[in-house]
C-alpha atoms as a PDB file:
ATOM      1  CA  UNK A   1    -169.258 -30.046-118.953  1.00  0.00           C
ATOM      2  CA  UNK A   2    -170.634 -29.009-115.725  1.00  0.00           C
ATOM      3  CA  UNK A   3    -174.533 -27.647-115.430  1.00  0.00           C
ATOM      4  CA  UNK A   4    -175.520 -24.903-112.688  1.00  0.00           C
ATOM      5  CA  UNK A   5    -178.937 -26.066-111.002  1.00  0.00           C
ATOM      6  CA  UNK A   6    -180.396 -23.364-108.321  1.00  0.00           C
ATOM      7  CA  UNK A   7    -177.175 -21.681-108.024  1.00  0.00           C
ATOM      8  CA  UNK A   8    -174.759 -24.760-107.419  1.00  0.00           C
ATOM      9  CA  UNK A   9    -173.366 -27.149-109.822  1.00  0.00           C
ATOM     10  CA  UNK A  10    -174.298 -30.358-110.869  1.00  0.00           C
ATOM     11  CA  UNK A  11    -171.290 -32.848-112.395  1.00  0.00           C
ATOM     12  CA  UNK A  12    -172.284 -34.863-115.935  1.00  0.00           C
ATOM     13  CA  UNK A  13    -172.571 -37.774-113.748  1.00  0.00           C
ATOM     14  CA  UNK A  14    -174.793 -35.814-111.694  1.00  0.00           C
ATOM     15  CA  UNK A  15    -176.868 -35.316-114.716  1.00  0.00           C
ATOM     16  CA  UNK A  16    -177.453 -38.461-116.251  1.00  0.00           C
ATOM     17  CA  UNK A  17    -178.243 -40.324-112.624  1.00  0.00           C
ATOM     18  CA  UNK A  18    -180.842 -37.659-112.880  1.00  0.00           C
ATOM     19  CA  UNK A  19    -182.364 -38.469-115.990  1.00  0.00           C
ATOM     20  CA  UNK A  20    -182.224 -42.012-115.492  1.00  0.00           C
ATOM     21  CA  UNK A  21    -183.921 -41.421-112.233  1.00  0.00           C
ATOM     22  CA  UNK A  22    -186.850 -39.850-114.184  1.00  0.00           C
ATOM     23  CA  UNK A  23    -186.484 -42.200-116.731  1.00  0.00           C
ATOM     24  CA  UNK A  24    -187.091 -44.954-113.943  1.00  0.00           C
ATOM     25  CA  UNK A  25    -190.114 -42.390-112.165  1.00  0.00           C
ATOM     26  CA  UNK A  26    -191.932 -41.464-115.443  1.00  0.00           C
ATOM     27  CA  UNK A  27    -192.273 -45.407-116.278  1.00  0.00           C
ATOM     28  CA  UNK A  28    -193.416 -46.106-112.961  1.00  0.00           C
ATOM     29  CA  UNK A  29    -196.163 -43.200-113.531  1.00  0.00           C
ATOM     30  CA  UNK A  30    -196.721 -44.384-116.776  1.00  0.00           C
ATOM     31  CA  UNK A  31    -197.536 -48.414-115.762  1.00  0.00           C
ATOM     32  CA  UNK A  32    -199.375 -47.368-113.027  1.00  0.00           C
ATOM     33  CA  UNK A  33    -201.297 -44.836-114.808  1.00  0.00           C
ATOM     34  CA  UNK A  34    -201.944 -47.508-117.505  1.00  0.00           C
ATOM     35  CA  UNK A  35    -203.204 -50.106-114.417  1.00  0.00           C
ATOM     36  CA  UNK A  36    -205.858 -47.810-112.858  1.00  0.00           C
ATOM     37  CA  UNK A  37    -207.196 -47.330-116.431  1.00  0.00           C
ATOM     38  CA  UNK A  38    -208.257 -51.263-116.059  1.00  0.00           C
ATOM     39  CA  UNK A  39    -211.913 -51.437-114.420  1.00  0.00           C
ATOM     40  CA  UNK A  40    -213.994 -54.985-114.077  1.00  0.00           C
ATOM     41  CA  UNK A  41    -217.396 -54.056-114.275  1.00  0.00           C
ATOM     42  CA  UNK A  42    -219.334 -56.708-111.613  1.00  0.00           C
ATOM     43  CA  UNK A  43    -222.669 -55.551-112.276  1.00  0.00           C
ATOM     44  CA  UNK A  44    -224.767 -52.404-114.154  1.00  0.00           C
ATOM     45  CA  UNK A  45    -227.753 -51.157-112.749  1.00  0.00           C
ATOM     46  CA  UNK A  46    -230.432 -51.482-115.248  1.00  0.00           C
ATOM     47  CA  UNK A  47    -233.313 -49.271-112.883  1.00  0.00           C
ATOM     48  CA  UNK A  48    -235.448 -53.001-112.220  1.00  0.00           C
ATOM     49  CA  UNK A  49    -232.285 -54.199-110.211  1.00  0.00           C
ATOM     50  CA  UNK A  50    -231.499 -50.534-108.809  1.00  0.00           C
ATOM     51  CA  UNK A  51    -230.576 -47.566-109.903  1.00  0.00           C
ATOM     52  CA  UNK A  52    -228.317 -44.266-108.809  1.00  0.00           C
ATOM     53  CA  UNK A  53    -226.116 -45.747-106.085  1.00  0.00           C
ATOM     54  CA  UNK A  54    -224.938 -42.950-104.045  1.00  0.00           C
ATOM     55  CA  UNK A  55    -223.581 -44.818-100.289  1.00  0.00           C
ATOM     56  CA  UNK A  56    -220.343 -47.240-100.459  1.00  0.00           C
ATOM     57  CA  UNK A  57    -220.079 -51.057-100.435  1.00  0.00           C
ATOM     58  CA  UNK A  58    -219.650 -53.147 -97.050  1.00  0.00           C
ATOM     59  CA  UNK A  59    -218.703 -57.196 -97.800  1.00  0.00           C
ATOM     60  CA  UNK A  60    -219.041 -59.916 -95.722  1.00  0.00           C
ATOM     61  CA  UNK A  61    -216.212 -62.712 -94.314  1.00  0.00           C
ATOM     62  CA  UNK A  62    -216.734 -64.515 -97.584  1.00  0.00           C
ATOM     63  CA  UNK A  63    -216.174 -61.516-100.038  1.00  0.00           C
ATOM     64  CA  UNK A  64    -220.246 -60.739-100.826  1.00  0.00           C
ATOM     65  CA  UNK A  65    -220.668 -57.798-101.527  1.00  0.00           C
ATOM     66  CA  UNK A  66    -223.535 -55.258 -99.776  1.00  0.00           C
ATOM     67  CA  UNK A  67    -225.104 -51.653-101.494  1.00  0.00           C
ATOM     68  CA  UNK A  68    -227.912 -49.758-101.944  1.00  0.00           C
ATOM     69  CA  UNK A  69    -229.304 -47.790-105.072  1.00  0.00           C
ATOM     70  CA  UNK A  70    -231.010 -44.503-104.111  1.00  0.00           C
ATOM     71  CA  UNK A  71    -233.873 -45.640-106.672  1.00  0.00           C
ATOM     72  CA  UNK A  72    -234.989 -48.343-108.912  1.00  0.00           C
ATOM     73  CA  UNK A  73    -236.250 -51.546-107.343  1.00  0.00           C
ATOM     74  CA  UNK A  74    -239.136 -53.069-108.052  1.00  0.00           C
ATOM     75  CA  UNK A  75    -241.319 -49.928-106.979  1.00  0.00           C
ATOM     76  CA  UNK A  76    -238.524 -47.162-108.157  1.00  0.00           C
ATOM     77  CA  UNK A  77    -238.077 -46.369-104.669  1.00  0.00           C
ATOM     78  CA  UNK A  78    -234.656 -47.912-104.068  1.00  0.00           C
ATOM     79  CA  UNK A  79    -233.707 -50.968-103.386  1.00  0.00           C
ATOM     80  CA  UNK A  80    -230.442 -53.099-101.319  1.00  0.00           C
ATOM     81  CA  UNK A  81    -228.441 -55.600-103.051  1.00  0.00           C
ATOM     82  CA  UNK A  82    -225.933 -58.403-102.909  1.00  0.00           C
ATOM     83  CA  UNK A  83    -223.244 -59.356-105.435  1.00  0.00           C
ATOM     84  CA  UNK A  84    -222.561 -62.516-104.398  1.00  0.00           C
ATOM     85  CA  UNK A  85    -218.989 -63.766-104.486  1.00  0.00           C
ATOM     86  CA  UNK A  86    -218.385 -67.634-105.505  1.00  0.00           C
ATOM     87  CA  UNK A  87    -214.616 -68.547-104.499  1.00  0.00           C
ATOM     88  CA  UNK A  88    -213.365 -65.118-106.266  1.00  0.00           C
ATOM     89  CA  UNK A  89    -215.945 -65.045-108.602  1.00  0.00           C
ATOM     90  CA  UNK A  90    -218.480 -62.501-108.321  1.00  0.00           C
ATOM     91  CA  UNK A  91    -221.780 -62.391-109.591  1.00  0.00           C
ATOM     92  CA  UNK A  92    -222.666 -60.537-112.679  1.00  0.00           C
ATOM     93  CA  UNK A  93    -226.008 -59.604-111.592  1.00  0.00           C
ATOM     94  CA  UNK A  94    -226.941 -58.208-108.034  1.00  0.00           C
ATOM     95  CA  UNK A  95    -229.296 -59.875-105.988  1.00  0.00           C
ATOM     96  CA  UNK A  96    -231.895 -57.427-104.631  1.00  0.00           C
ATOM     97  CA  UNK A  97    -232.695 -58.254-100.901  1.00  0.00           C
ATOM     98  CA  UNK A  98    -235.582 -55.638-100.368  1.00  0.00           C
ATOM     99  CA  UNK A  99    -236.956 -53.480-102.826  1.00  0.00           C
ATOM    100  CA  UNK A 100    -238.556 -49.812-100.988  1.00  0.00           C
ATOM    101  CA  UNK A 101    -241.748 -49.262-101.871  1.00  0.00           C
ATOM    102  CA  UNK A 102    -242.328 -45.848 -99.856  1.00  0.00           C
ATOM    103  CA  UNK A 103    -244.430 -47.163 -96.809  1.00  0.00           C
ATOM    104  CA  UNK A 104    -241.535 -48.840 -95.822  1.00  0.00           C
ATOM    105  CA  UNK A 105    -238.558 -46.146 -96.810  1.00  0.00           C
ATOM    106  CA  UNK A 106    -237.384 -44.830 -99.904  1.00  0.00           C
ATOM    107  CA  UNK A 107    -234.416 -43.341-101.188  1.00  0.00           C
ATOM    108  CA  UNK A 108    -231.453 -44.627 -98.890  1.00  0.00           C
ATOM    109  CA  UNK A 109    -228.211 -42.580 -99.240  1.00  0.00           C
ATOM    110  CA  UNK A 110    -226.088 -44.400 -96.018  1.00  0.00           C
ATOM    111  CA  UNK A 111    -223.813 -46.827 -96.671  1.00  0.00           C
ATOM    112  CA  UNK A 112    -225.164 -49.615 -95.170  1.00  0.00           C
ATOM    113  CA  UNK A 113    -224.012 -51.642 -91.179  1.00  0.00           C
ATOM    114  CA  UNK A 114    -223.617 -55.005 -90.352  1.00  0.00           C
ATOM    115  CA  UNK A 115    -223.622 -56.719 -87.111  1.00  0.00           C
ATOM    116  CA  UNK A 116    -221.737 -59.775 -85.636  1.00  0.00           C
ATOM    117  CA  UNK A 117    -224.719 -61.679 -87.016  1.00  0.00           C
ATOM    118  CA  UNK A 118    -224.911 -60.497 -90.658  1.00  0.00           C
ATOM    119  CA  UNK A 119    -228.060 -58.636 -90.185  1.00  0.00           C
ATOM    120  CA  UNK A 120    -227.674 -55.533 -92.149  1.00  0.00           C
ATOM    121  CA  UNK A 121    -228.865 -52.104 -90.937  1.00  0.00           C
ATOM    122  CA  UNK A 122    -229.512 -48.458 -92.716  1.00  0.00           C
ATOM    123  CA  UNK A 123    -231.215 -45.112 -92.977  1.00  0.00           C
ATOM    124  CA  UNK A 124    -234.043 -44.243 -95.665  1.00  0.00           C
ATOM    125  CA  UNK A 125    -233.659 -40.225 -96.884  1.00  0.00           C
ATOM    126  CA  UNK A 126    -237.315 -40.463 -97.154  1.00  0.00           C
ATOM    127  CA  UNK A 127    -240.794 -42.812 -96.873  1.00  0.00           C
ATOM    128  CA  UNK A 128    -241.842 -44.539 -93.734  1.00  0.00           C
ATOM    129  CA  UNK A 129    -245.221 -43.413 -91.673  1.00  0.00           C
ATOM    130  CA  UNK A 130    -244.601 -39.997 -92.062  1.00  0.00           C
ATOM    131  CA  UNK A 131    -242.246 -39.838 -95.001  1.00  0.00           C
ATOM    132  CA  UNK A 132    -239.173 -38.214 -93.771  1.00  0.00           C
ATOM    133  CA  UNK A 133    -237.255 -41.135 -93.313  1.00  0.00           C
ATOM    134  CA  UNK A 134    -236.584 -44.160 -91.628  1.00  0.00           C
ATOM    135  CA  UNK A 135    -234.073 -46.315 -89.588  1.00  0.00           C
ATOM    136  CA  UNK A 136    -234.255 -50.261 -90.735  1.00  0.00           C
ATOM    137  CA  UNK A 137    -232.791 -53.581 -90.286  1.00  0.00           C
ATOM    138  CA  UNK A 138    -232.621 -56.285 -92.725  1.00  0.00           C
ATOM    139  CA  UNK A 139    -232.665 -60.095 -90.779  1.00  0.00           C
ATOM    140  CA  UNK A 140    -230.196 -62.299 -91.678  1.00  0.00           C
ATOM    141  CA  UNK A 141    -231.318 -65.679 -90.611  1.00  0.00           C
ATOM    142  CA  UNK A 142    -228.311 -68.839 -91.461  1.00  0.00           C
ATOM    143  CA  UNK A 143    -227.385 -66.289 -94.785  1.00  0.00           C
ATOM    144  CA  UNK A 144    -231.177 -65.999 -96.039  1.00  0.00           C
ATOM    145  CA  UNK A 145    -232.115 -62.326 -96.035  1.00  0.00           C
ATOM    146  CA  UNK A 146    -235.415 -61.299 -95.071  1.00  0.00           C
ATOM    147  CA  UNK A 147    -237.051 -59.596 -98.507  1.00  0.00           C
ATOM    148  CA  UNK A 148    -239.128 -57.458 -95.995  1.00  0.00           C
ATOM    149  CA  UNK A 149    -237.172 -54.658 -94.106  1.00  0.00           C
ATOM    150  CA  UNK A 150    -237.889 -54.119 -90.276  1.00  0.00           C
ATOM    151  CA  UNK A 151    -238.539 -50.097 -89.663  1.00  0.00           C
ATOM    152  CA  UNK A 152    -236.903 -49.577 -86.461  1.00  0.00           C
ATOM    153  CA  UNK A 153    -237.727 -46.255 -86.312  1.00  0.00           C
ATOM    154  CA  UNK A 154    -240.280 -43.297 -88.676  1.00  0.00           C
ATOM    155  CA  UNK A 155    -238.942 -40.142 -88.441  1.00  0.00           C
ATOM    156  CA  UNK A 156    -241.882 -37.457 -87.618  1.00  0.00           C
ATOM    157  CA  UNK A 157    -239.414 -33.979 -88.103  1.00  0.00           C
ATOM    158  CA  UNK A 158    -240.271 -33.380 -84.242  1.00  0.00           C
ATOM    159  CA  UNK A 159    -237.862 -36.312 -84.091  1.00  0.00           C
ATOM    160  CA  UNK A 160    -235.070 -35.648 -86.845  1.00  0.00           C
ATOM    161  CA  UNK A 161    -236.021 -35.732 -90.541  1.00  0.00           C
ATOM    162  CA  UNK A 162    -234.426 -36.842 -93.303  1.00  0.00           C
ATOM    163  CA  UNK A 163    -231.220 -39.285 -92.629  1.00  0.00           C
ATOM    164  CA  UNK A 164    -228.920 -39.131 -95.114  1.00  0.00           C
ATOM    165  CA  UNK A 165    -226.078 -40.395 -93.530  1.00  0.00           C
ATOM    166  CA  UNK A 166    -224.911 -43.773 -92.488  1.00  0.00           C
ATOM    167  CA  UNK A 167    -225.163 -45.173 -88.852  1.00  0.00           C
ATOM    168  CA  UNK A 168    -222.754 -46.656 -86.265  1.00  0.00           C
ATOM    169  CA  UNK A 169    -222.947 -48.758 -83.495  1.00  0.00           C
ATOM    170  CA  UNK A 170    -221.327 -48.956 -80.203  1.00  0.00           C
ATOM    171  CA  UNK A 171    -220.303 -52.332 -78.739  1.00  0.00           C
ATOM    172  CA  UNK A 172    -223.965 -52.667 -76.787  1.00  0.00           C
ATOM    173  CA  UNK A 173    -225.467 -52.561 -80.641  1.00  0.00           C
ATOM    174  CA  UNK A 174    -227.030 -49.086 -79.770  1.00  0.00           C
ATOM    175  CA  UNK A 175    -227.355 -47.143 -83.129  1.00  0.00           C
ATOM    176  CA  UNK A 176    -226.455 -44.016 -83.726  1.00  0.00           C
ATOM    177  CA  UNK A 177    -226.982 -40.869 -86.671  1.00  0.00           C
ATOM    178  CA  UNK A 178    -228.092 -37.801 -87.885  1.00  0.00           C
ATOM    179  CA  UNK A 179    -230.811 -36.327 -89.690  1.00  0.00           C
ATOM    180  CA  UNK A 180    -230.118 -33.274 -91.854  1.00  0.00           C
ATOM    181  CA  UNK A 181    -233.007 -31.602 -90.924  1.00  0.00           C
ATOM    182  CA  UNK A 182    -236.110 -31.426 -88.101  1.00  0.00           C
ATOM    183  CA  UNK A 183    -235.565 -31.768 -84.635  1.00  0.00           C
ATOM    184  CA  UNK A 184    -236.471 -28.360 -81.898  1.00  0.00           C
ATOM    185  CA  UNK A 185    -234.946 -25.994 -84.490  1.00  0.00           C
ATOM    186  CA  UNK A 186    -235.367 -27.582 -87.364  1.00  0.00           C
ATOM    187  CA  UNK A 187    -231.655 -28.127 -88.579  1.00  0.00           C
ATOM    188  CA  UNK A 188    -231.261 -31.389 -87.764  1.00  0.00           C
ATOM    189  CA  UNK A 189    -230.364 -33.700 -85.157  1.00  0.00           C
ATOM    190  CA  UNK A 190    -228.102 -36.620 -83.503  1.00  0.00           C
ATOM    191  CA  UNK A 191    -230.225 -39.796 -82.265  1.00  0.00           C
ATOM    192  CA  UNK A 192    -229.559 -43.255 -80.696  1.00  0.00           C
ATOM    193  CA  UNK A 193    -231.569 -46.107 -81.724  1.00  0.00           C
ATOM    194  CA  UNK A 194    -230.893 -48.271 -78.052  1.00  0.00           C
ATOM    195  CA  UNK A 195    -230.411 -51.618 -78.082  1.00  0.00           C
ATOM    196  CA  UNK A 196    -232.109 -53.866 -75.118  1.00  0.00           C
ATOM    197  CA  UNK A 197    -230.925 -57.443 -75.470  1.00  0.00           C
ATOM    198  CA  UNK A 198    -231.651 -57.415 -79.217  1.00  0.00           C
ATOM    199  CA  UNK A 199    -235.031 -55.318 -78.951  1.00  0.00           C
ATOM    200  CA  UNK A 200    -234.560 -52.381 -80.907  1.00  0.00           C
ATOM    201  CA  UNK A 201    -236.470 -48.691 -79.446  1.00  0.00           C
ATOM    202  CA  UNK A 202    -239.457 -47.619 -81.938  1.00  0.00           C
ATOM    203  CA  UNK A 203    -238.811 -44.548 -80.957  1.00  0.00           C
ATOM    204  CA  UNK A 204    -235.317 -42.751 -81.430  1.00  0.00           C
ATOM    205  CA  UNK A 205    -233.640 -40.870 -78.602  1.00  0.00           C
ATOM    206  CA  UNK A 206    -232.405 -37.879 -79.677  1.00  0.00           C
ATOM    207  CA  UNK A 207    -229.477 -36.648 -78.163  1.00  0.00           C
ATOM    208  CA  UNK A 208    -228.809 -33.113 -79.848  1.00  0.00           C
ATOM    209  CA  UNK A 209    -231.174 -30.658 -81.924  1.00  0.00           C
ATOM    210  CA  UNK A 210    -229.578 -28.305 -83.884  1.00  0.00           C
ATOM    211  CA  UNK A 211    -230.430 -24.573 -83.613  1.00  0.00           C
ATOM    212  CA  UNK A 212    -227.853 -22.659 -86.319  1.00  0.00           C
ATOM    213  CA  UNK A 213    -225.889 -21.136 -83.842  1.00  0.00           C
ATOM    214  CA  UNK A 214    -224.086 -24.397 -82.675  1.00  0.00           C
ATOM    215  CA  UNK A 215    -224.395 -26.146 -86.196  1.00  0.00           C
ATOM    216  CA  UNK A 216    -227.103 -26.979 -88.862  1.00  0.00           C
ATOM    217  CA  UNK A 217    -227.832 -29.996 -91.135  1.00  0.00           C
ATOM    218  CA  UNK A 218    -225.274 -32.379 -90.796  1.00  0.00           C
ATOM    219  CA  UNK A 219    -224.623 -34.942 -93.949  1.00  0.00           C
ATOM    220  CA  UNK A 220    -221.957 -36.866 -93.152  1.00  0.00           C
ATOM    221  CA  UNK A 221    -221.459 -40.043 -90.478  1.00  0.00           C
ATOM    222  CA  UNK A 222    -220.485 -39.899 -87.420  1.00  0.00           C
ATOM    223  CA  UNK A 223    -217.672 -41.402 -85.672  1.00  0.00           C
ATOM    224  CA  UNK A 224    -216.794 -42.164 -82.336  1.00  0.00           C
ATOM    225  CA  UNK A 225    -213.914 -42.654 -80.069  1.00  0.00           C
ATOM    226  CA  UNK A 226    -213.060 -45.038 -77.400  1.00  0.00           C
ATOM    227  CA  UNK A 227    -214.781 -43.832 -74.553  1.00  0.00           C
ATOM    228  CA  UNK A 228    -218.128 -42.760 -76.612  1.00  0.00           C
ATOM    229  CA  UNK A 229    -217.566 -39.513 -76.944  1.00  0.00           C
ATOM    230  CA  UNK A 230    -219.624 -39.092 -80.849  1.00  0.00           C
ATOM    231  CA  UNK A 231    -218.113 -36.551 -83.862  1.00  0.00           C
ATOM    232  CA  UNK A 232    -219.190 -35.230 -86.663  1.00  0.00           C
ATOM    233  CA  UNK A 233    -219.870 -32.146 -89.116  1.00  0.00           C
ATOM    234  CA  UNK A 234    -223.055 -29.717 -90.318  1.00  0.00           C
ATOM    235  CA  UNK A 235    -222.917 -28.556 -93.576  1.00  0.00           C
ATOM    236  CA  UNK A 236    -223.481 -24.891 -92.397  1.00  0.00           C
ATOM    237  CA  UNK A 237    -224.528 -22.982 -88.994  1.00  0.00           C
ATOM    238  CA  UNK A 238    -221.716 -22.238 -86.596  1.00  0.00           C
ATOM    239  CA  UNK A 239    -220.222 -18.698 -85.471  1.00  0.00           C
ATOM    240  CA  UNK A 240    -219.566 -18.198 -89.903  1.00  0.00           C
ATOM    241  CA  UNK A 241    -222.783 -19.815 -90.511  1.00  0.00           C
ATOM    242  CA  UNK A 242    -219.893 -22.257 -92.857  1.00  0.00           C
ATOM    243  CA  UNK A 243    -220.590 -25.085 -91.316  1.00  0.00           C
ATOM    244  CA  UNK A 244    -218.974 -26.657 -87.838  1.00  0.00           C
ATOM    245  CA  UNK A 245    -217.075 -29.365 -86.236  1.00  0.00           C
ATOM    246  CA  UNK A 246    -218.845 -31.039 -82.835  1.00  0.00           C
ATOM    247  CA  UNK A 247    -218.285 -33.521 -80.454  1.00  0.00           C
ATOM    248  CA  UNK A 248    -221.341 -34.826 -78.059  1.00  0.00           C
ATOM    249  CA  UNK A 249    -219.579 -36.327 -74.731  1.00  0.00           C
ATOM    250  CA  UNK A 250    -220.468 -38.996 -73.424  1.00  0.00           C
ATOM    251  CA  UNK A 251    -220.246 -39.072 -69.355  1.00  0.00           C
ATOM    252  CA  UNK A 252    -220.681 -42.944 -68.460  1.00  0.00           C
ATOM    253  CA  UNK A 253    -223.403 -43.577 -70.705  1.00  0.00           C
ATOM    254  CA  UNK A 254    -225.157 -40.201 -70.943  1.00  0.00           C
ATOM    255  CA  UNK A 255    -224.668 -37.916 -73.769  1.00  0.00           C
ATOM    256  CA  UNK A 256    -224.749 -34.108 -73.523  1.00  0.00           C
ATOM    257  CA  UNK A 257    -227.525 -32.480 -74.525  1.00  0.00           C
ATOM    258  CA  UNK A 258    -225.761 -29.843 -75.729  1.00  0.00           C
ATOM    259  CA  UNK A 259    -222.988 -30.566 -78.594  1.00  0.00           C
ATOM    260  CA  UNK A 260    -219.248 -28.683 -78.053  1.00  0.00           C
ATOM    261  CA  UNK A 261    -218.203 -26.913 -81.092  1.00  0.00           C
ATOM    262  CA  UNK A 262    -214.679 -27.524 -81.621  1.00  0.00           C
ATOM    263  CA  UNK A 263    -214.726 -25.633 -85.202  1.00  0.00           C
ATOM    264  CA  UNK A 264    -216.732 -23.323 -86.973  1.00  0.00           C
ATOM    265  CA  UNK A 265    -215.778 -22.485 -90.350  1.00  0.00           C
ATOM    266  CA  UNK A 266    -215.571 -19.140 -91.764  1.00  0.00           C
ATOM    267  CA  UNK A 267    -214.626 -19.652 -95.562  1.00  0.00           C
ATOM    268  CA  UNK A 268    -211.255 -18.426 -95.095  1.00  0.00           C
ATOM    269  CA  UNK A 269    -210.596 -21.715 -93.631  1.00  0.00           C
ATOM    270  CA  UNK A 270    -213.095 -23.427 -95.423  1.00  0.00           C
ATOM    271  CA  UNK A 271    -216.600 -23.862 -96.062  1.00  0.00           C
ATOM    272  CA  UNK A 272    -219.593 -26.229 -96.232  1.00  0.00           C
END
């Protein structure tokens, strides 16, 4: 018996390798399907030890894992947690390092930083001295976490307002973001937090305000390559008004003031 497949012929042999190949594939599917279907849940937020995480976990040399909820916490406002790991054993209730209680942030979104010391750093969406965000730090002193949060930095809107993404550092421990909206035209902005010997600025630099016609309100993180140069995306504002793709150079240390639009989307191509 022979069997014509897209116009040439397959022998019986032919065949039946065929189906047990598929045989072989569809169990493979099948178990692995069946795997992914098994979840451990570590630990449910219960509003008093967090609520609503939105940002991603970080961990630690020694498996603990690091998140934030976007509210809960002891004053609803959000709150940063550990679930510690005991030699593979984790925790079935998170430990809440700092609780936000508006004056001091609220709301954090970004997943959360770490530095070669443990101390942890993120971004507030909201809160601080002029509630529209904040930049803070989180001591880590011989694996005790401070309970009170450092704000590095209140965002003013003149200055950026409202972070929602996370930060990054460079290898001096300079920070580095984006606010979704305020700055000179409103849409947002790209700031450094610098670093002197450990002394954080109060005040951030910002490297790029956003005016619509070279971007607007970027969400997500930036990146950054090997010689500085910073990435990143708005959600809309570009030649399409769909949204862009930028790069800020960095010439020896100093950043361009104005950002270079590699991309701007036009729906066609994509959106948003």
């Amino acid at each position: 018996m022979e069997i014509l497949k897209s116009g040439g012929r397959v022998s019986r042999t032919g065949c039946l390798i065929l189906i047990l190949v598929s045989a072989v594939a569809l169990s493979l599917i099948c178990t692995g399907a069946a795997s992914a279907q098994t979840l451990t849940t570590l630990s449910s937020f219960n509003g008093s030890n967090g609520a609503n995480p939105f940002a991603g976990l970080i961990a630690d040399a020694n498996g603990n894992l690091f998140g934030e909820t976007s509210k809960g916490g002891e004053y609803g406002y959000g709150a940063v947690f550990e679930i510690v790991n005991n030699s593979g054993v984790y925790a079935g209730t998170p430990t809440i390092l700092v609780s936000f209680n508006g004056s001091n942030g609220a709301r954090p979104y970004g997943r959360l930083i770490a530095d070669a010391n443990g101390n942890l750093f993120g971004t507030t969406l909201e809160g601080g001295e002029y509630n529209a965000g904040t930049v803070f730090e989180i001591v880590n002193n011989s694996g005790v976490y401070s309970g009170t949060p450092i704000t590095l930095v209140s965002f003013s809107g003149s200055n950026g307002q409202y972070p929602e993404a996370s930060l990054i550092a460079d290898a001096h421990g300079n920070l580095f973001g984006a606010t979704s909206f305020g700055g000179v035209g409103g849409a947002g902005t790209v700031f450094e937090i610098v670093n002197n010997s450990g002394v954080y600025a109060s005040t951030p630099t910002t490297l790029v305000s956003f005016n619509y016609s070279n971007g607007a309100h970027p969400y997500a993180s930036l990146i950054d390559d090997a010689n500085g140069n910073l990435f990143g995306t708005t959600f809309t504002g570009g030649e399409g008004g769909y949204g862009t793709v930028f790069e800020i150079v960095n010439n020896s240390g100093v950043y361009a003031s104005t950002p270079t639009t590699l991309v701007s989307f036009n729906s066609s191509n994509g959106a948003y």
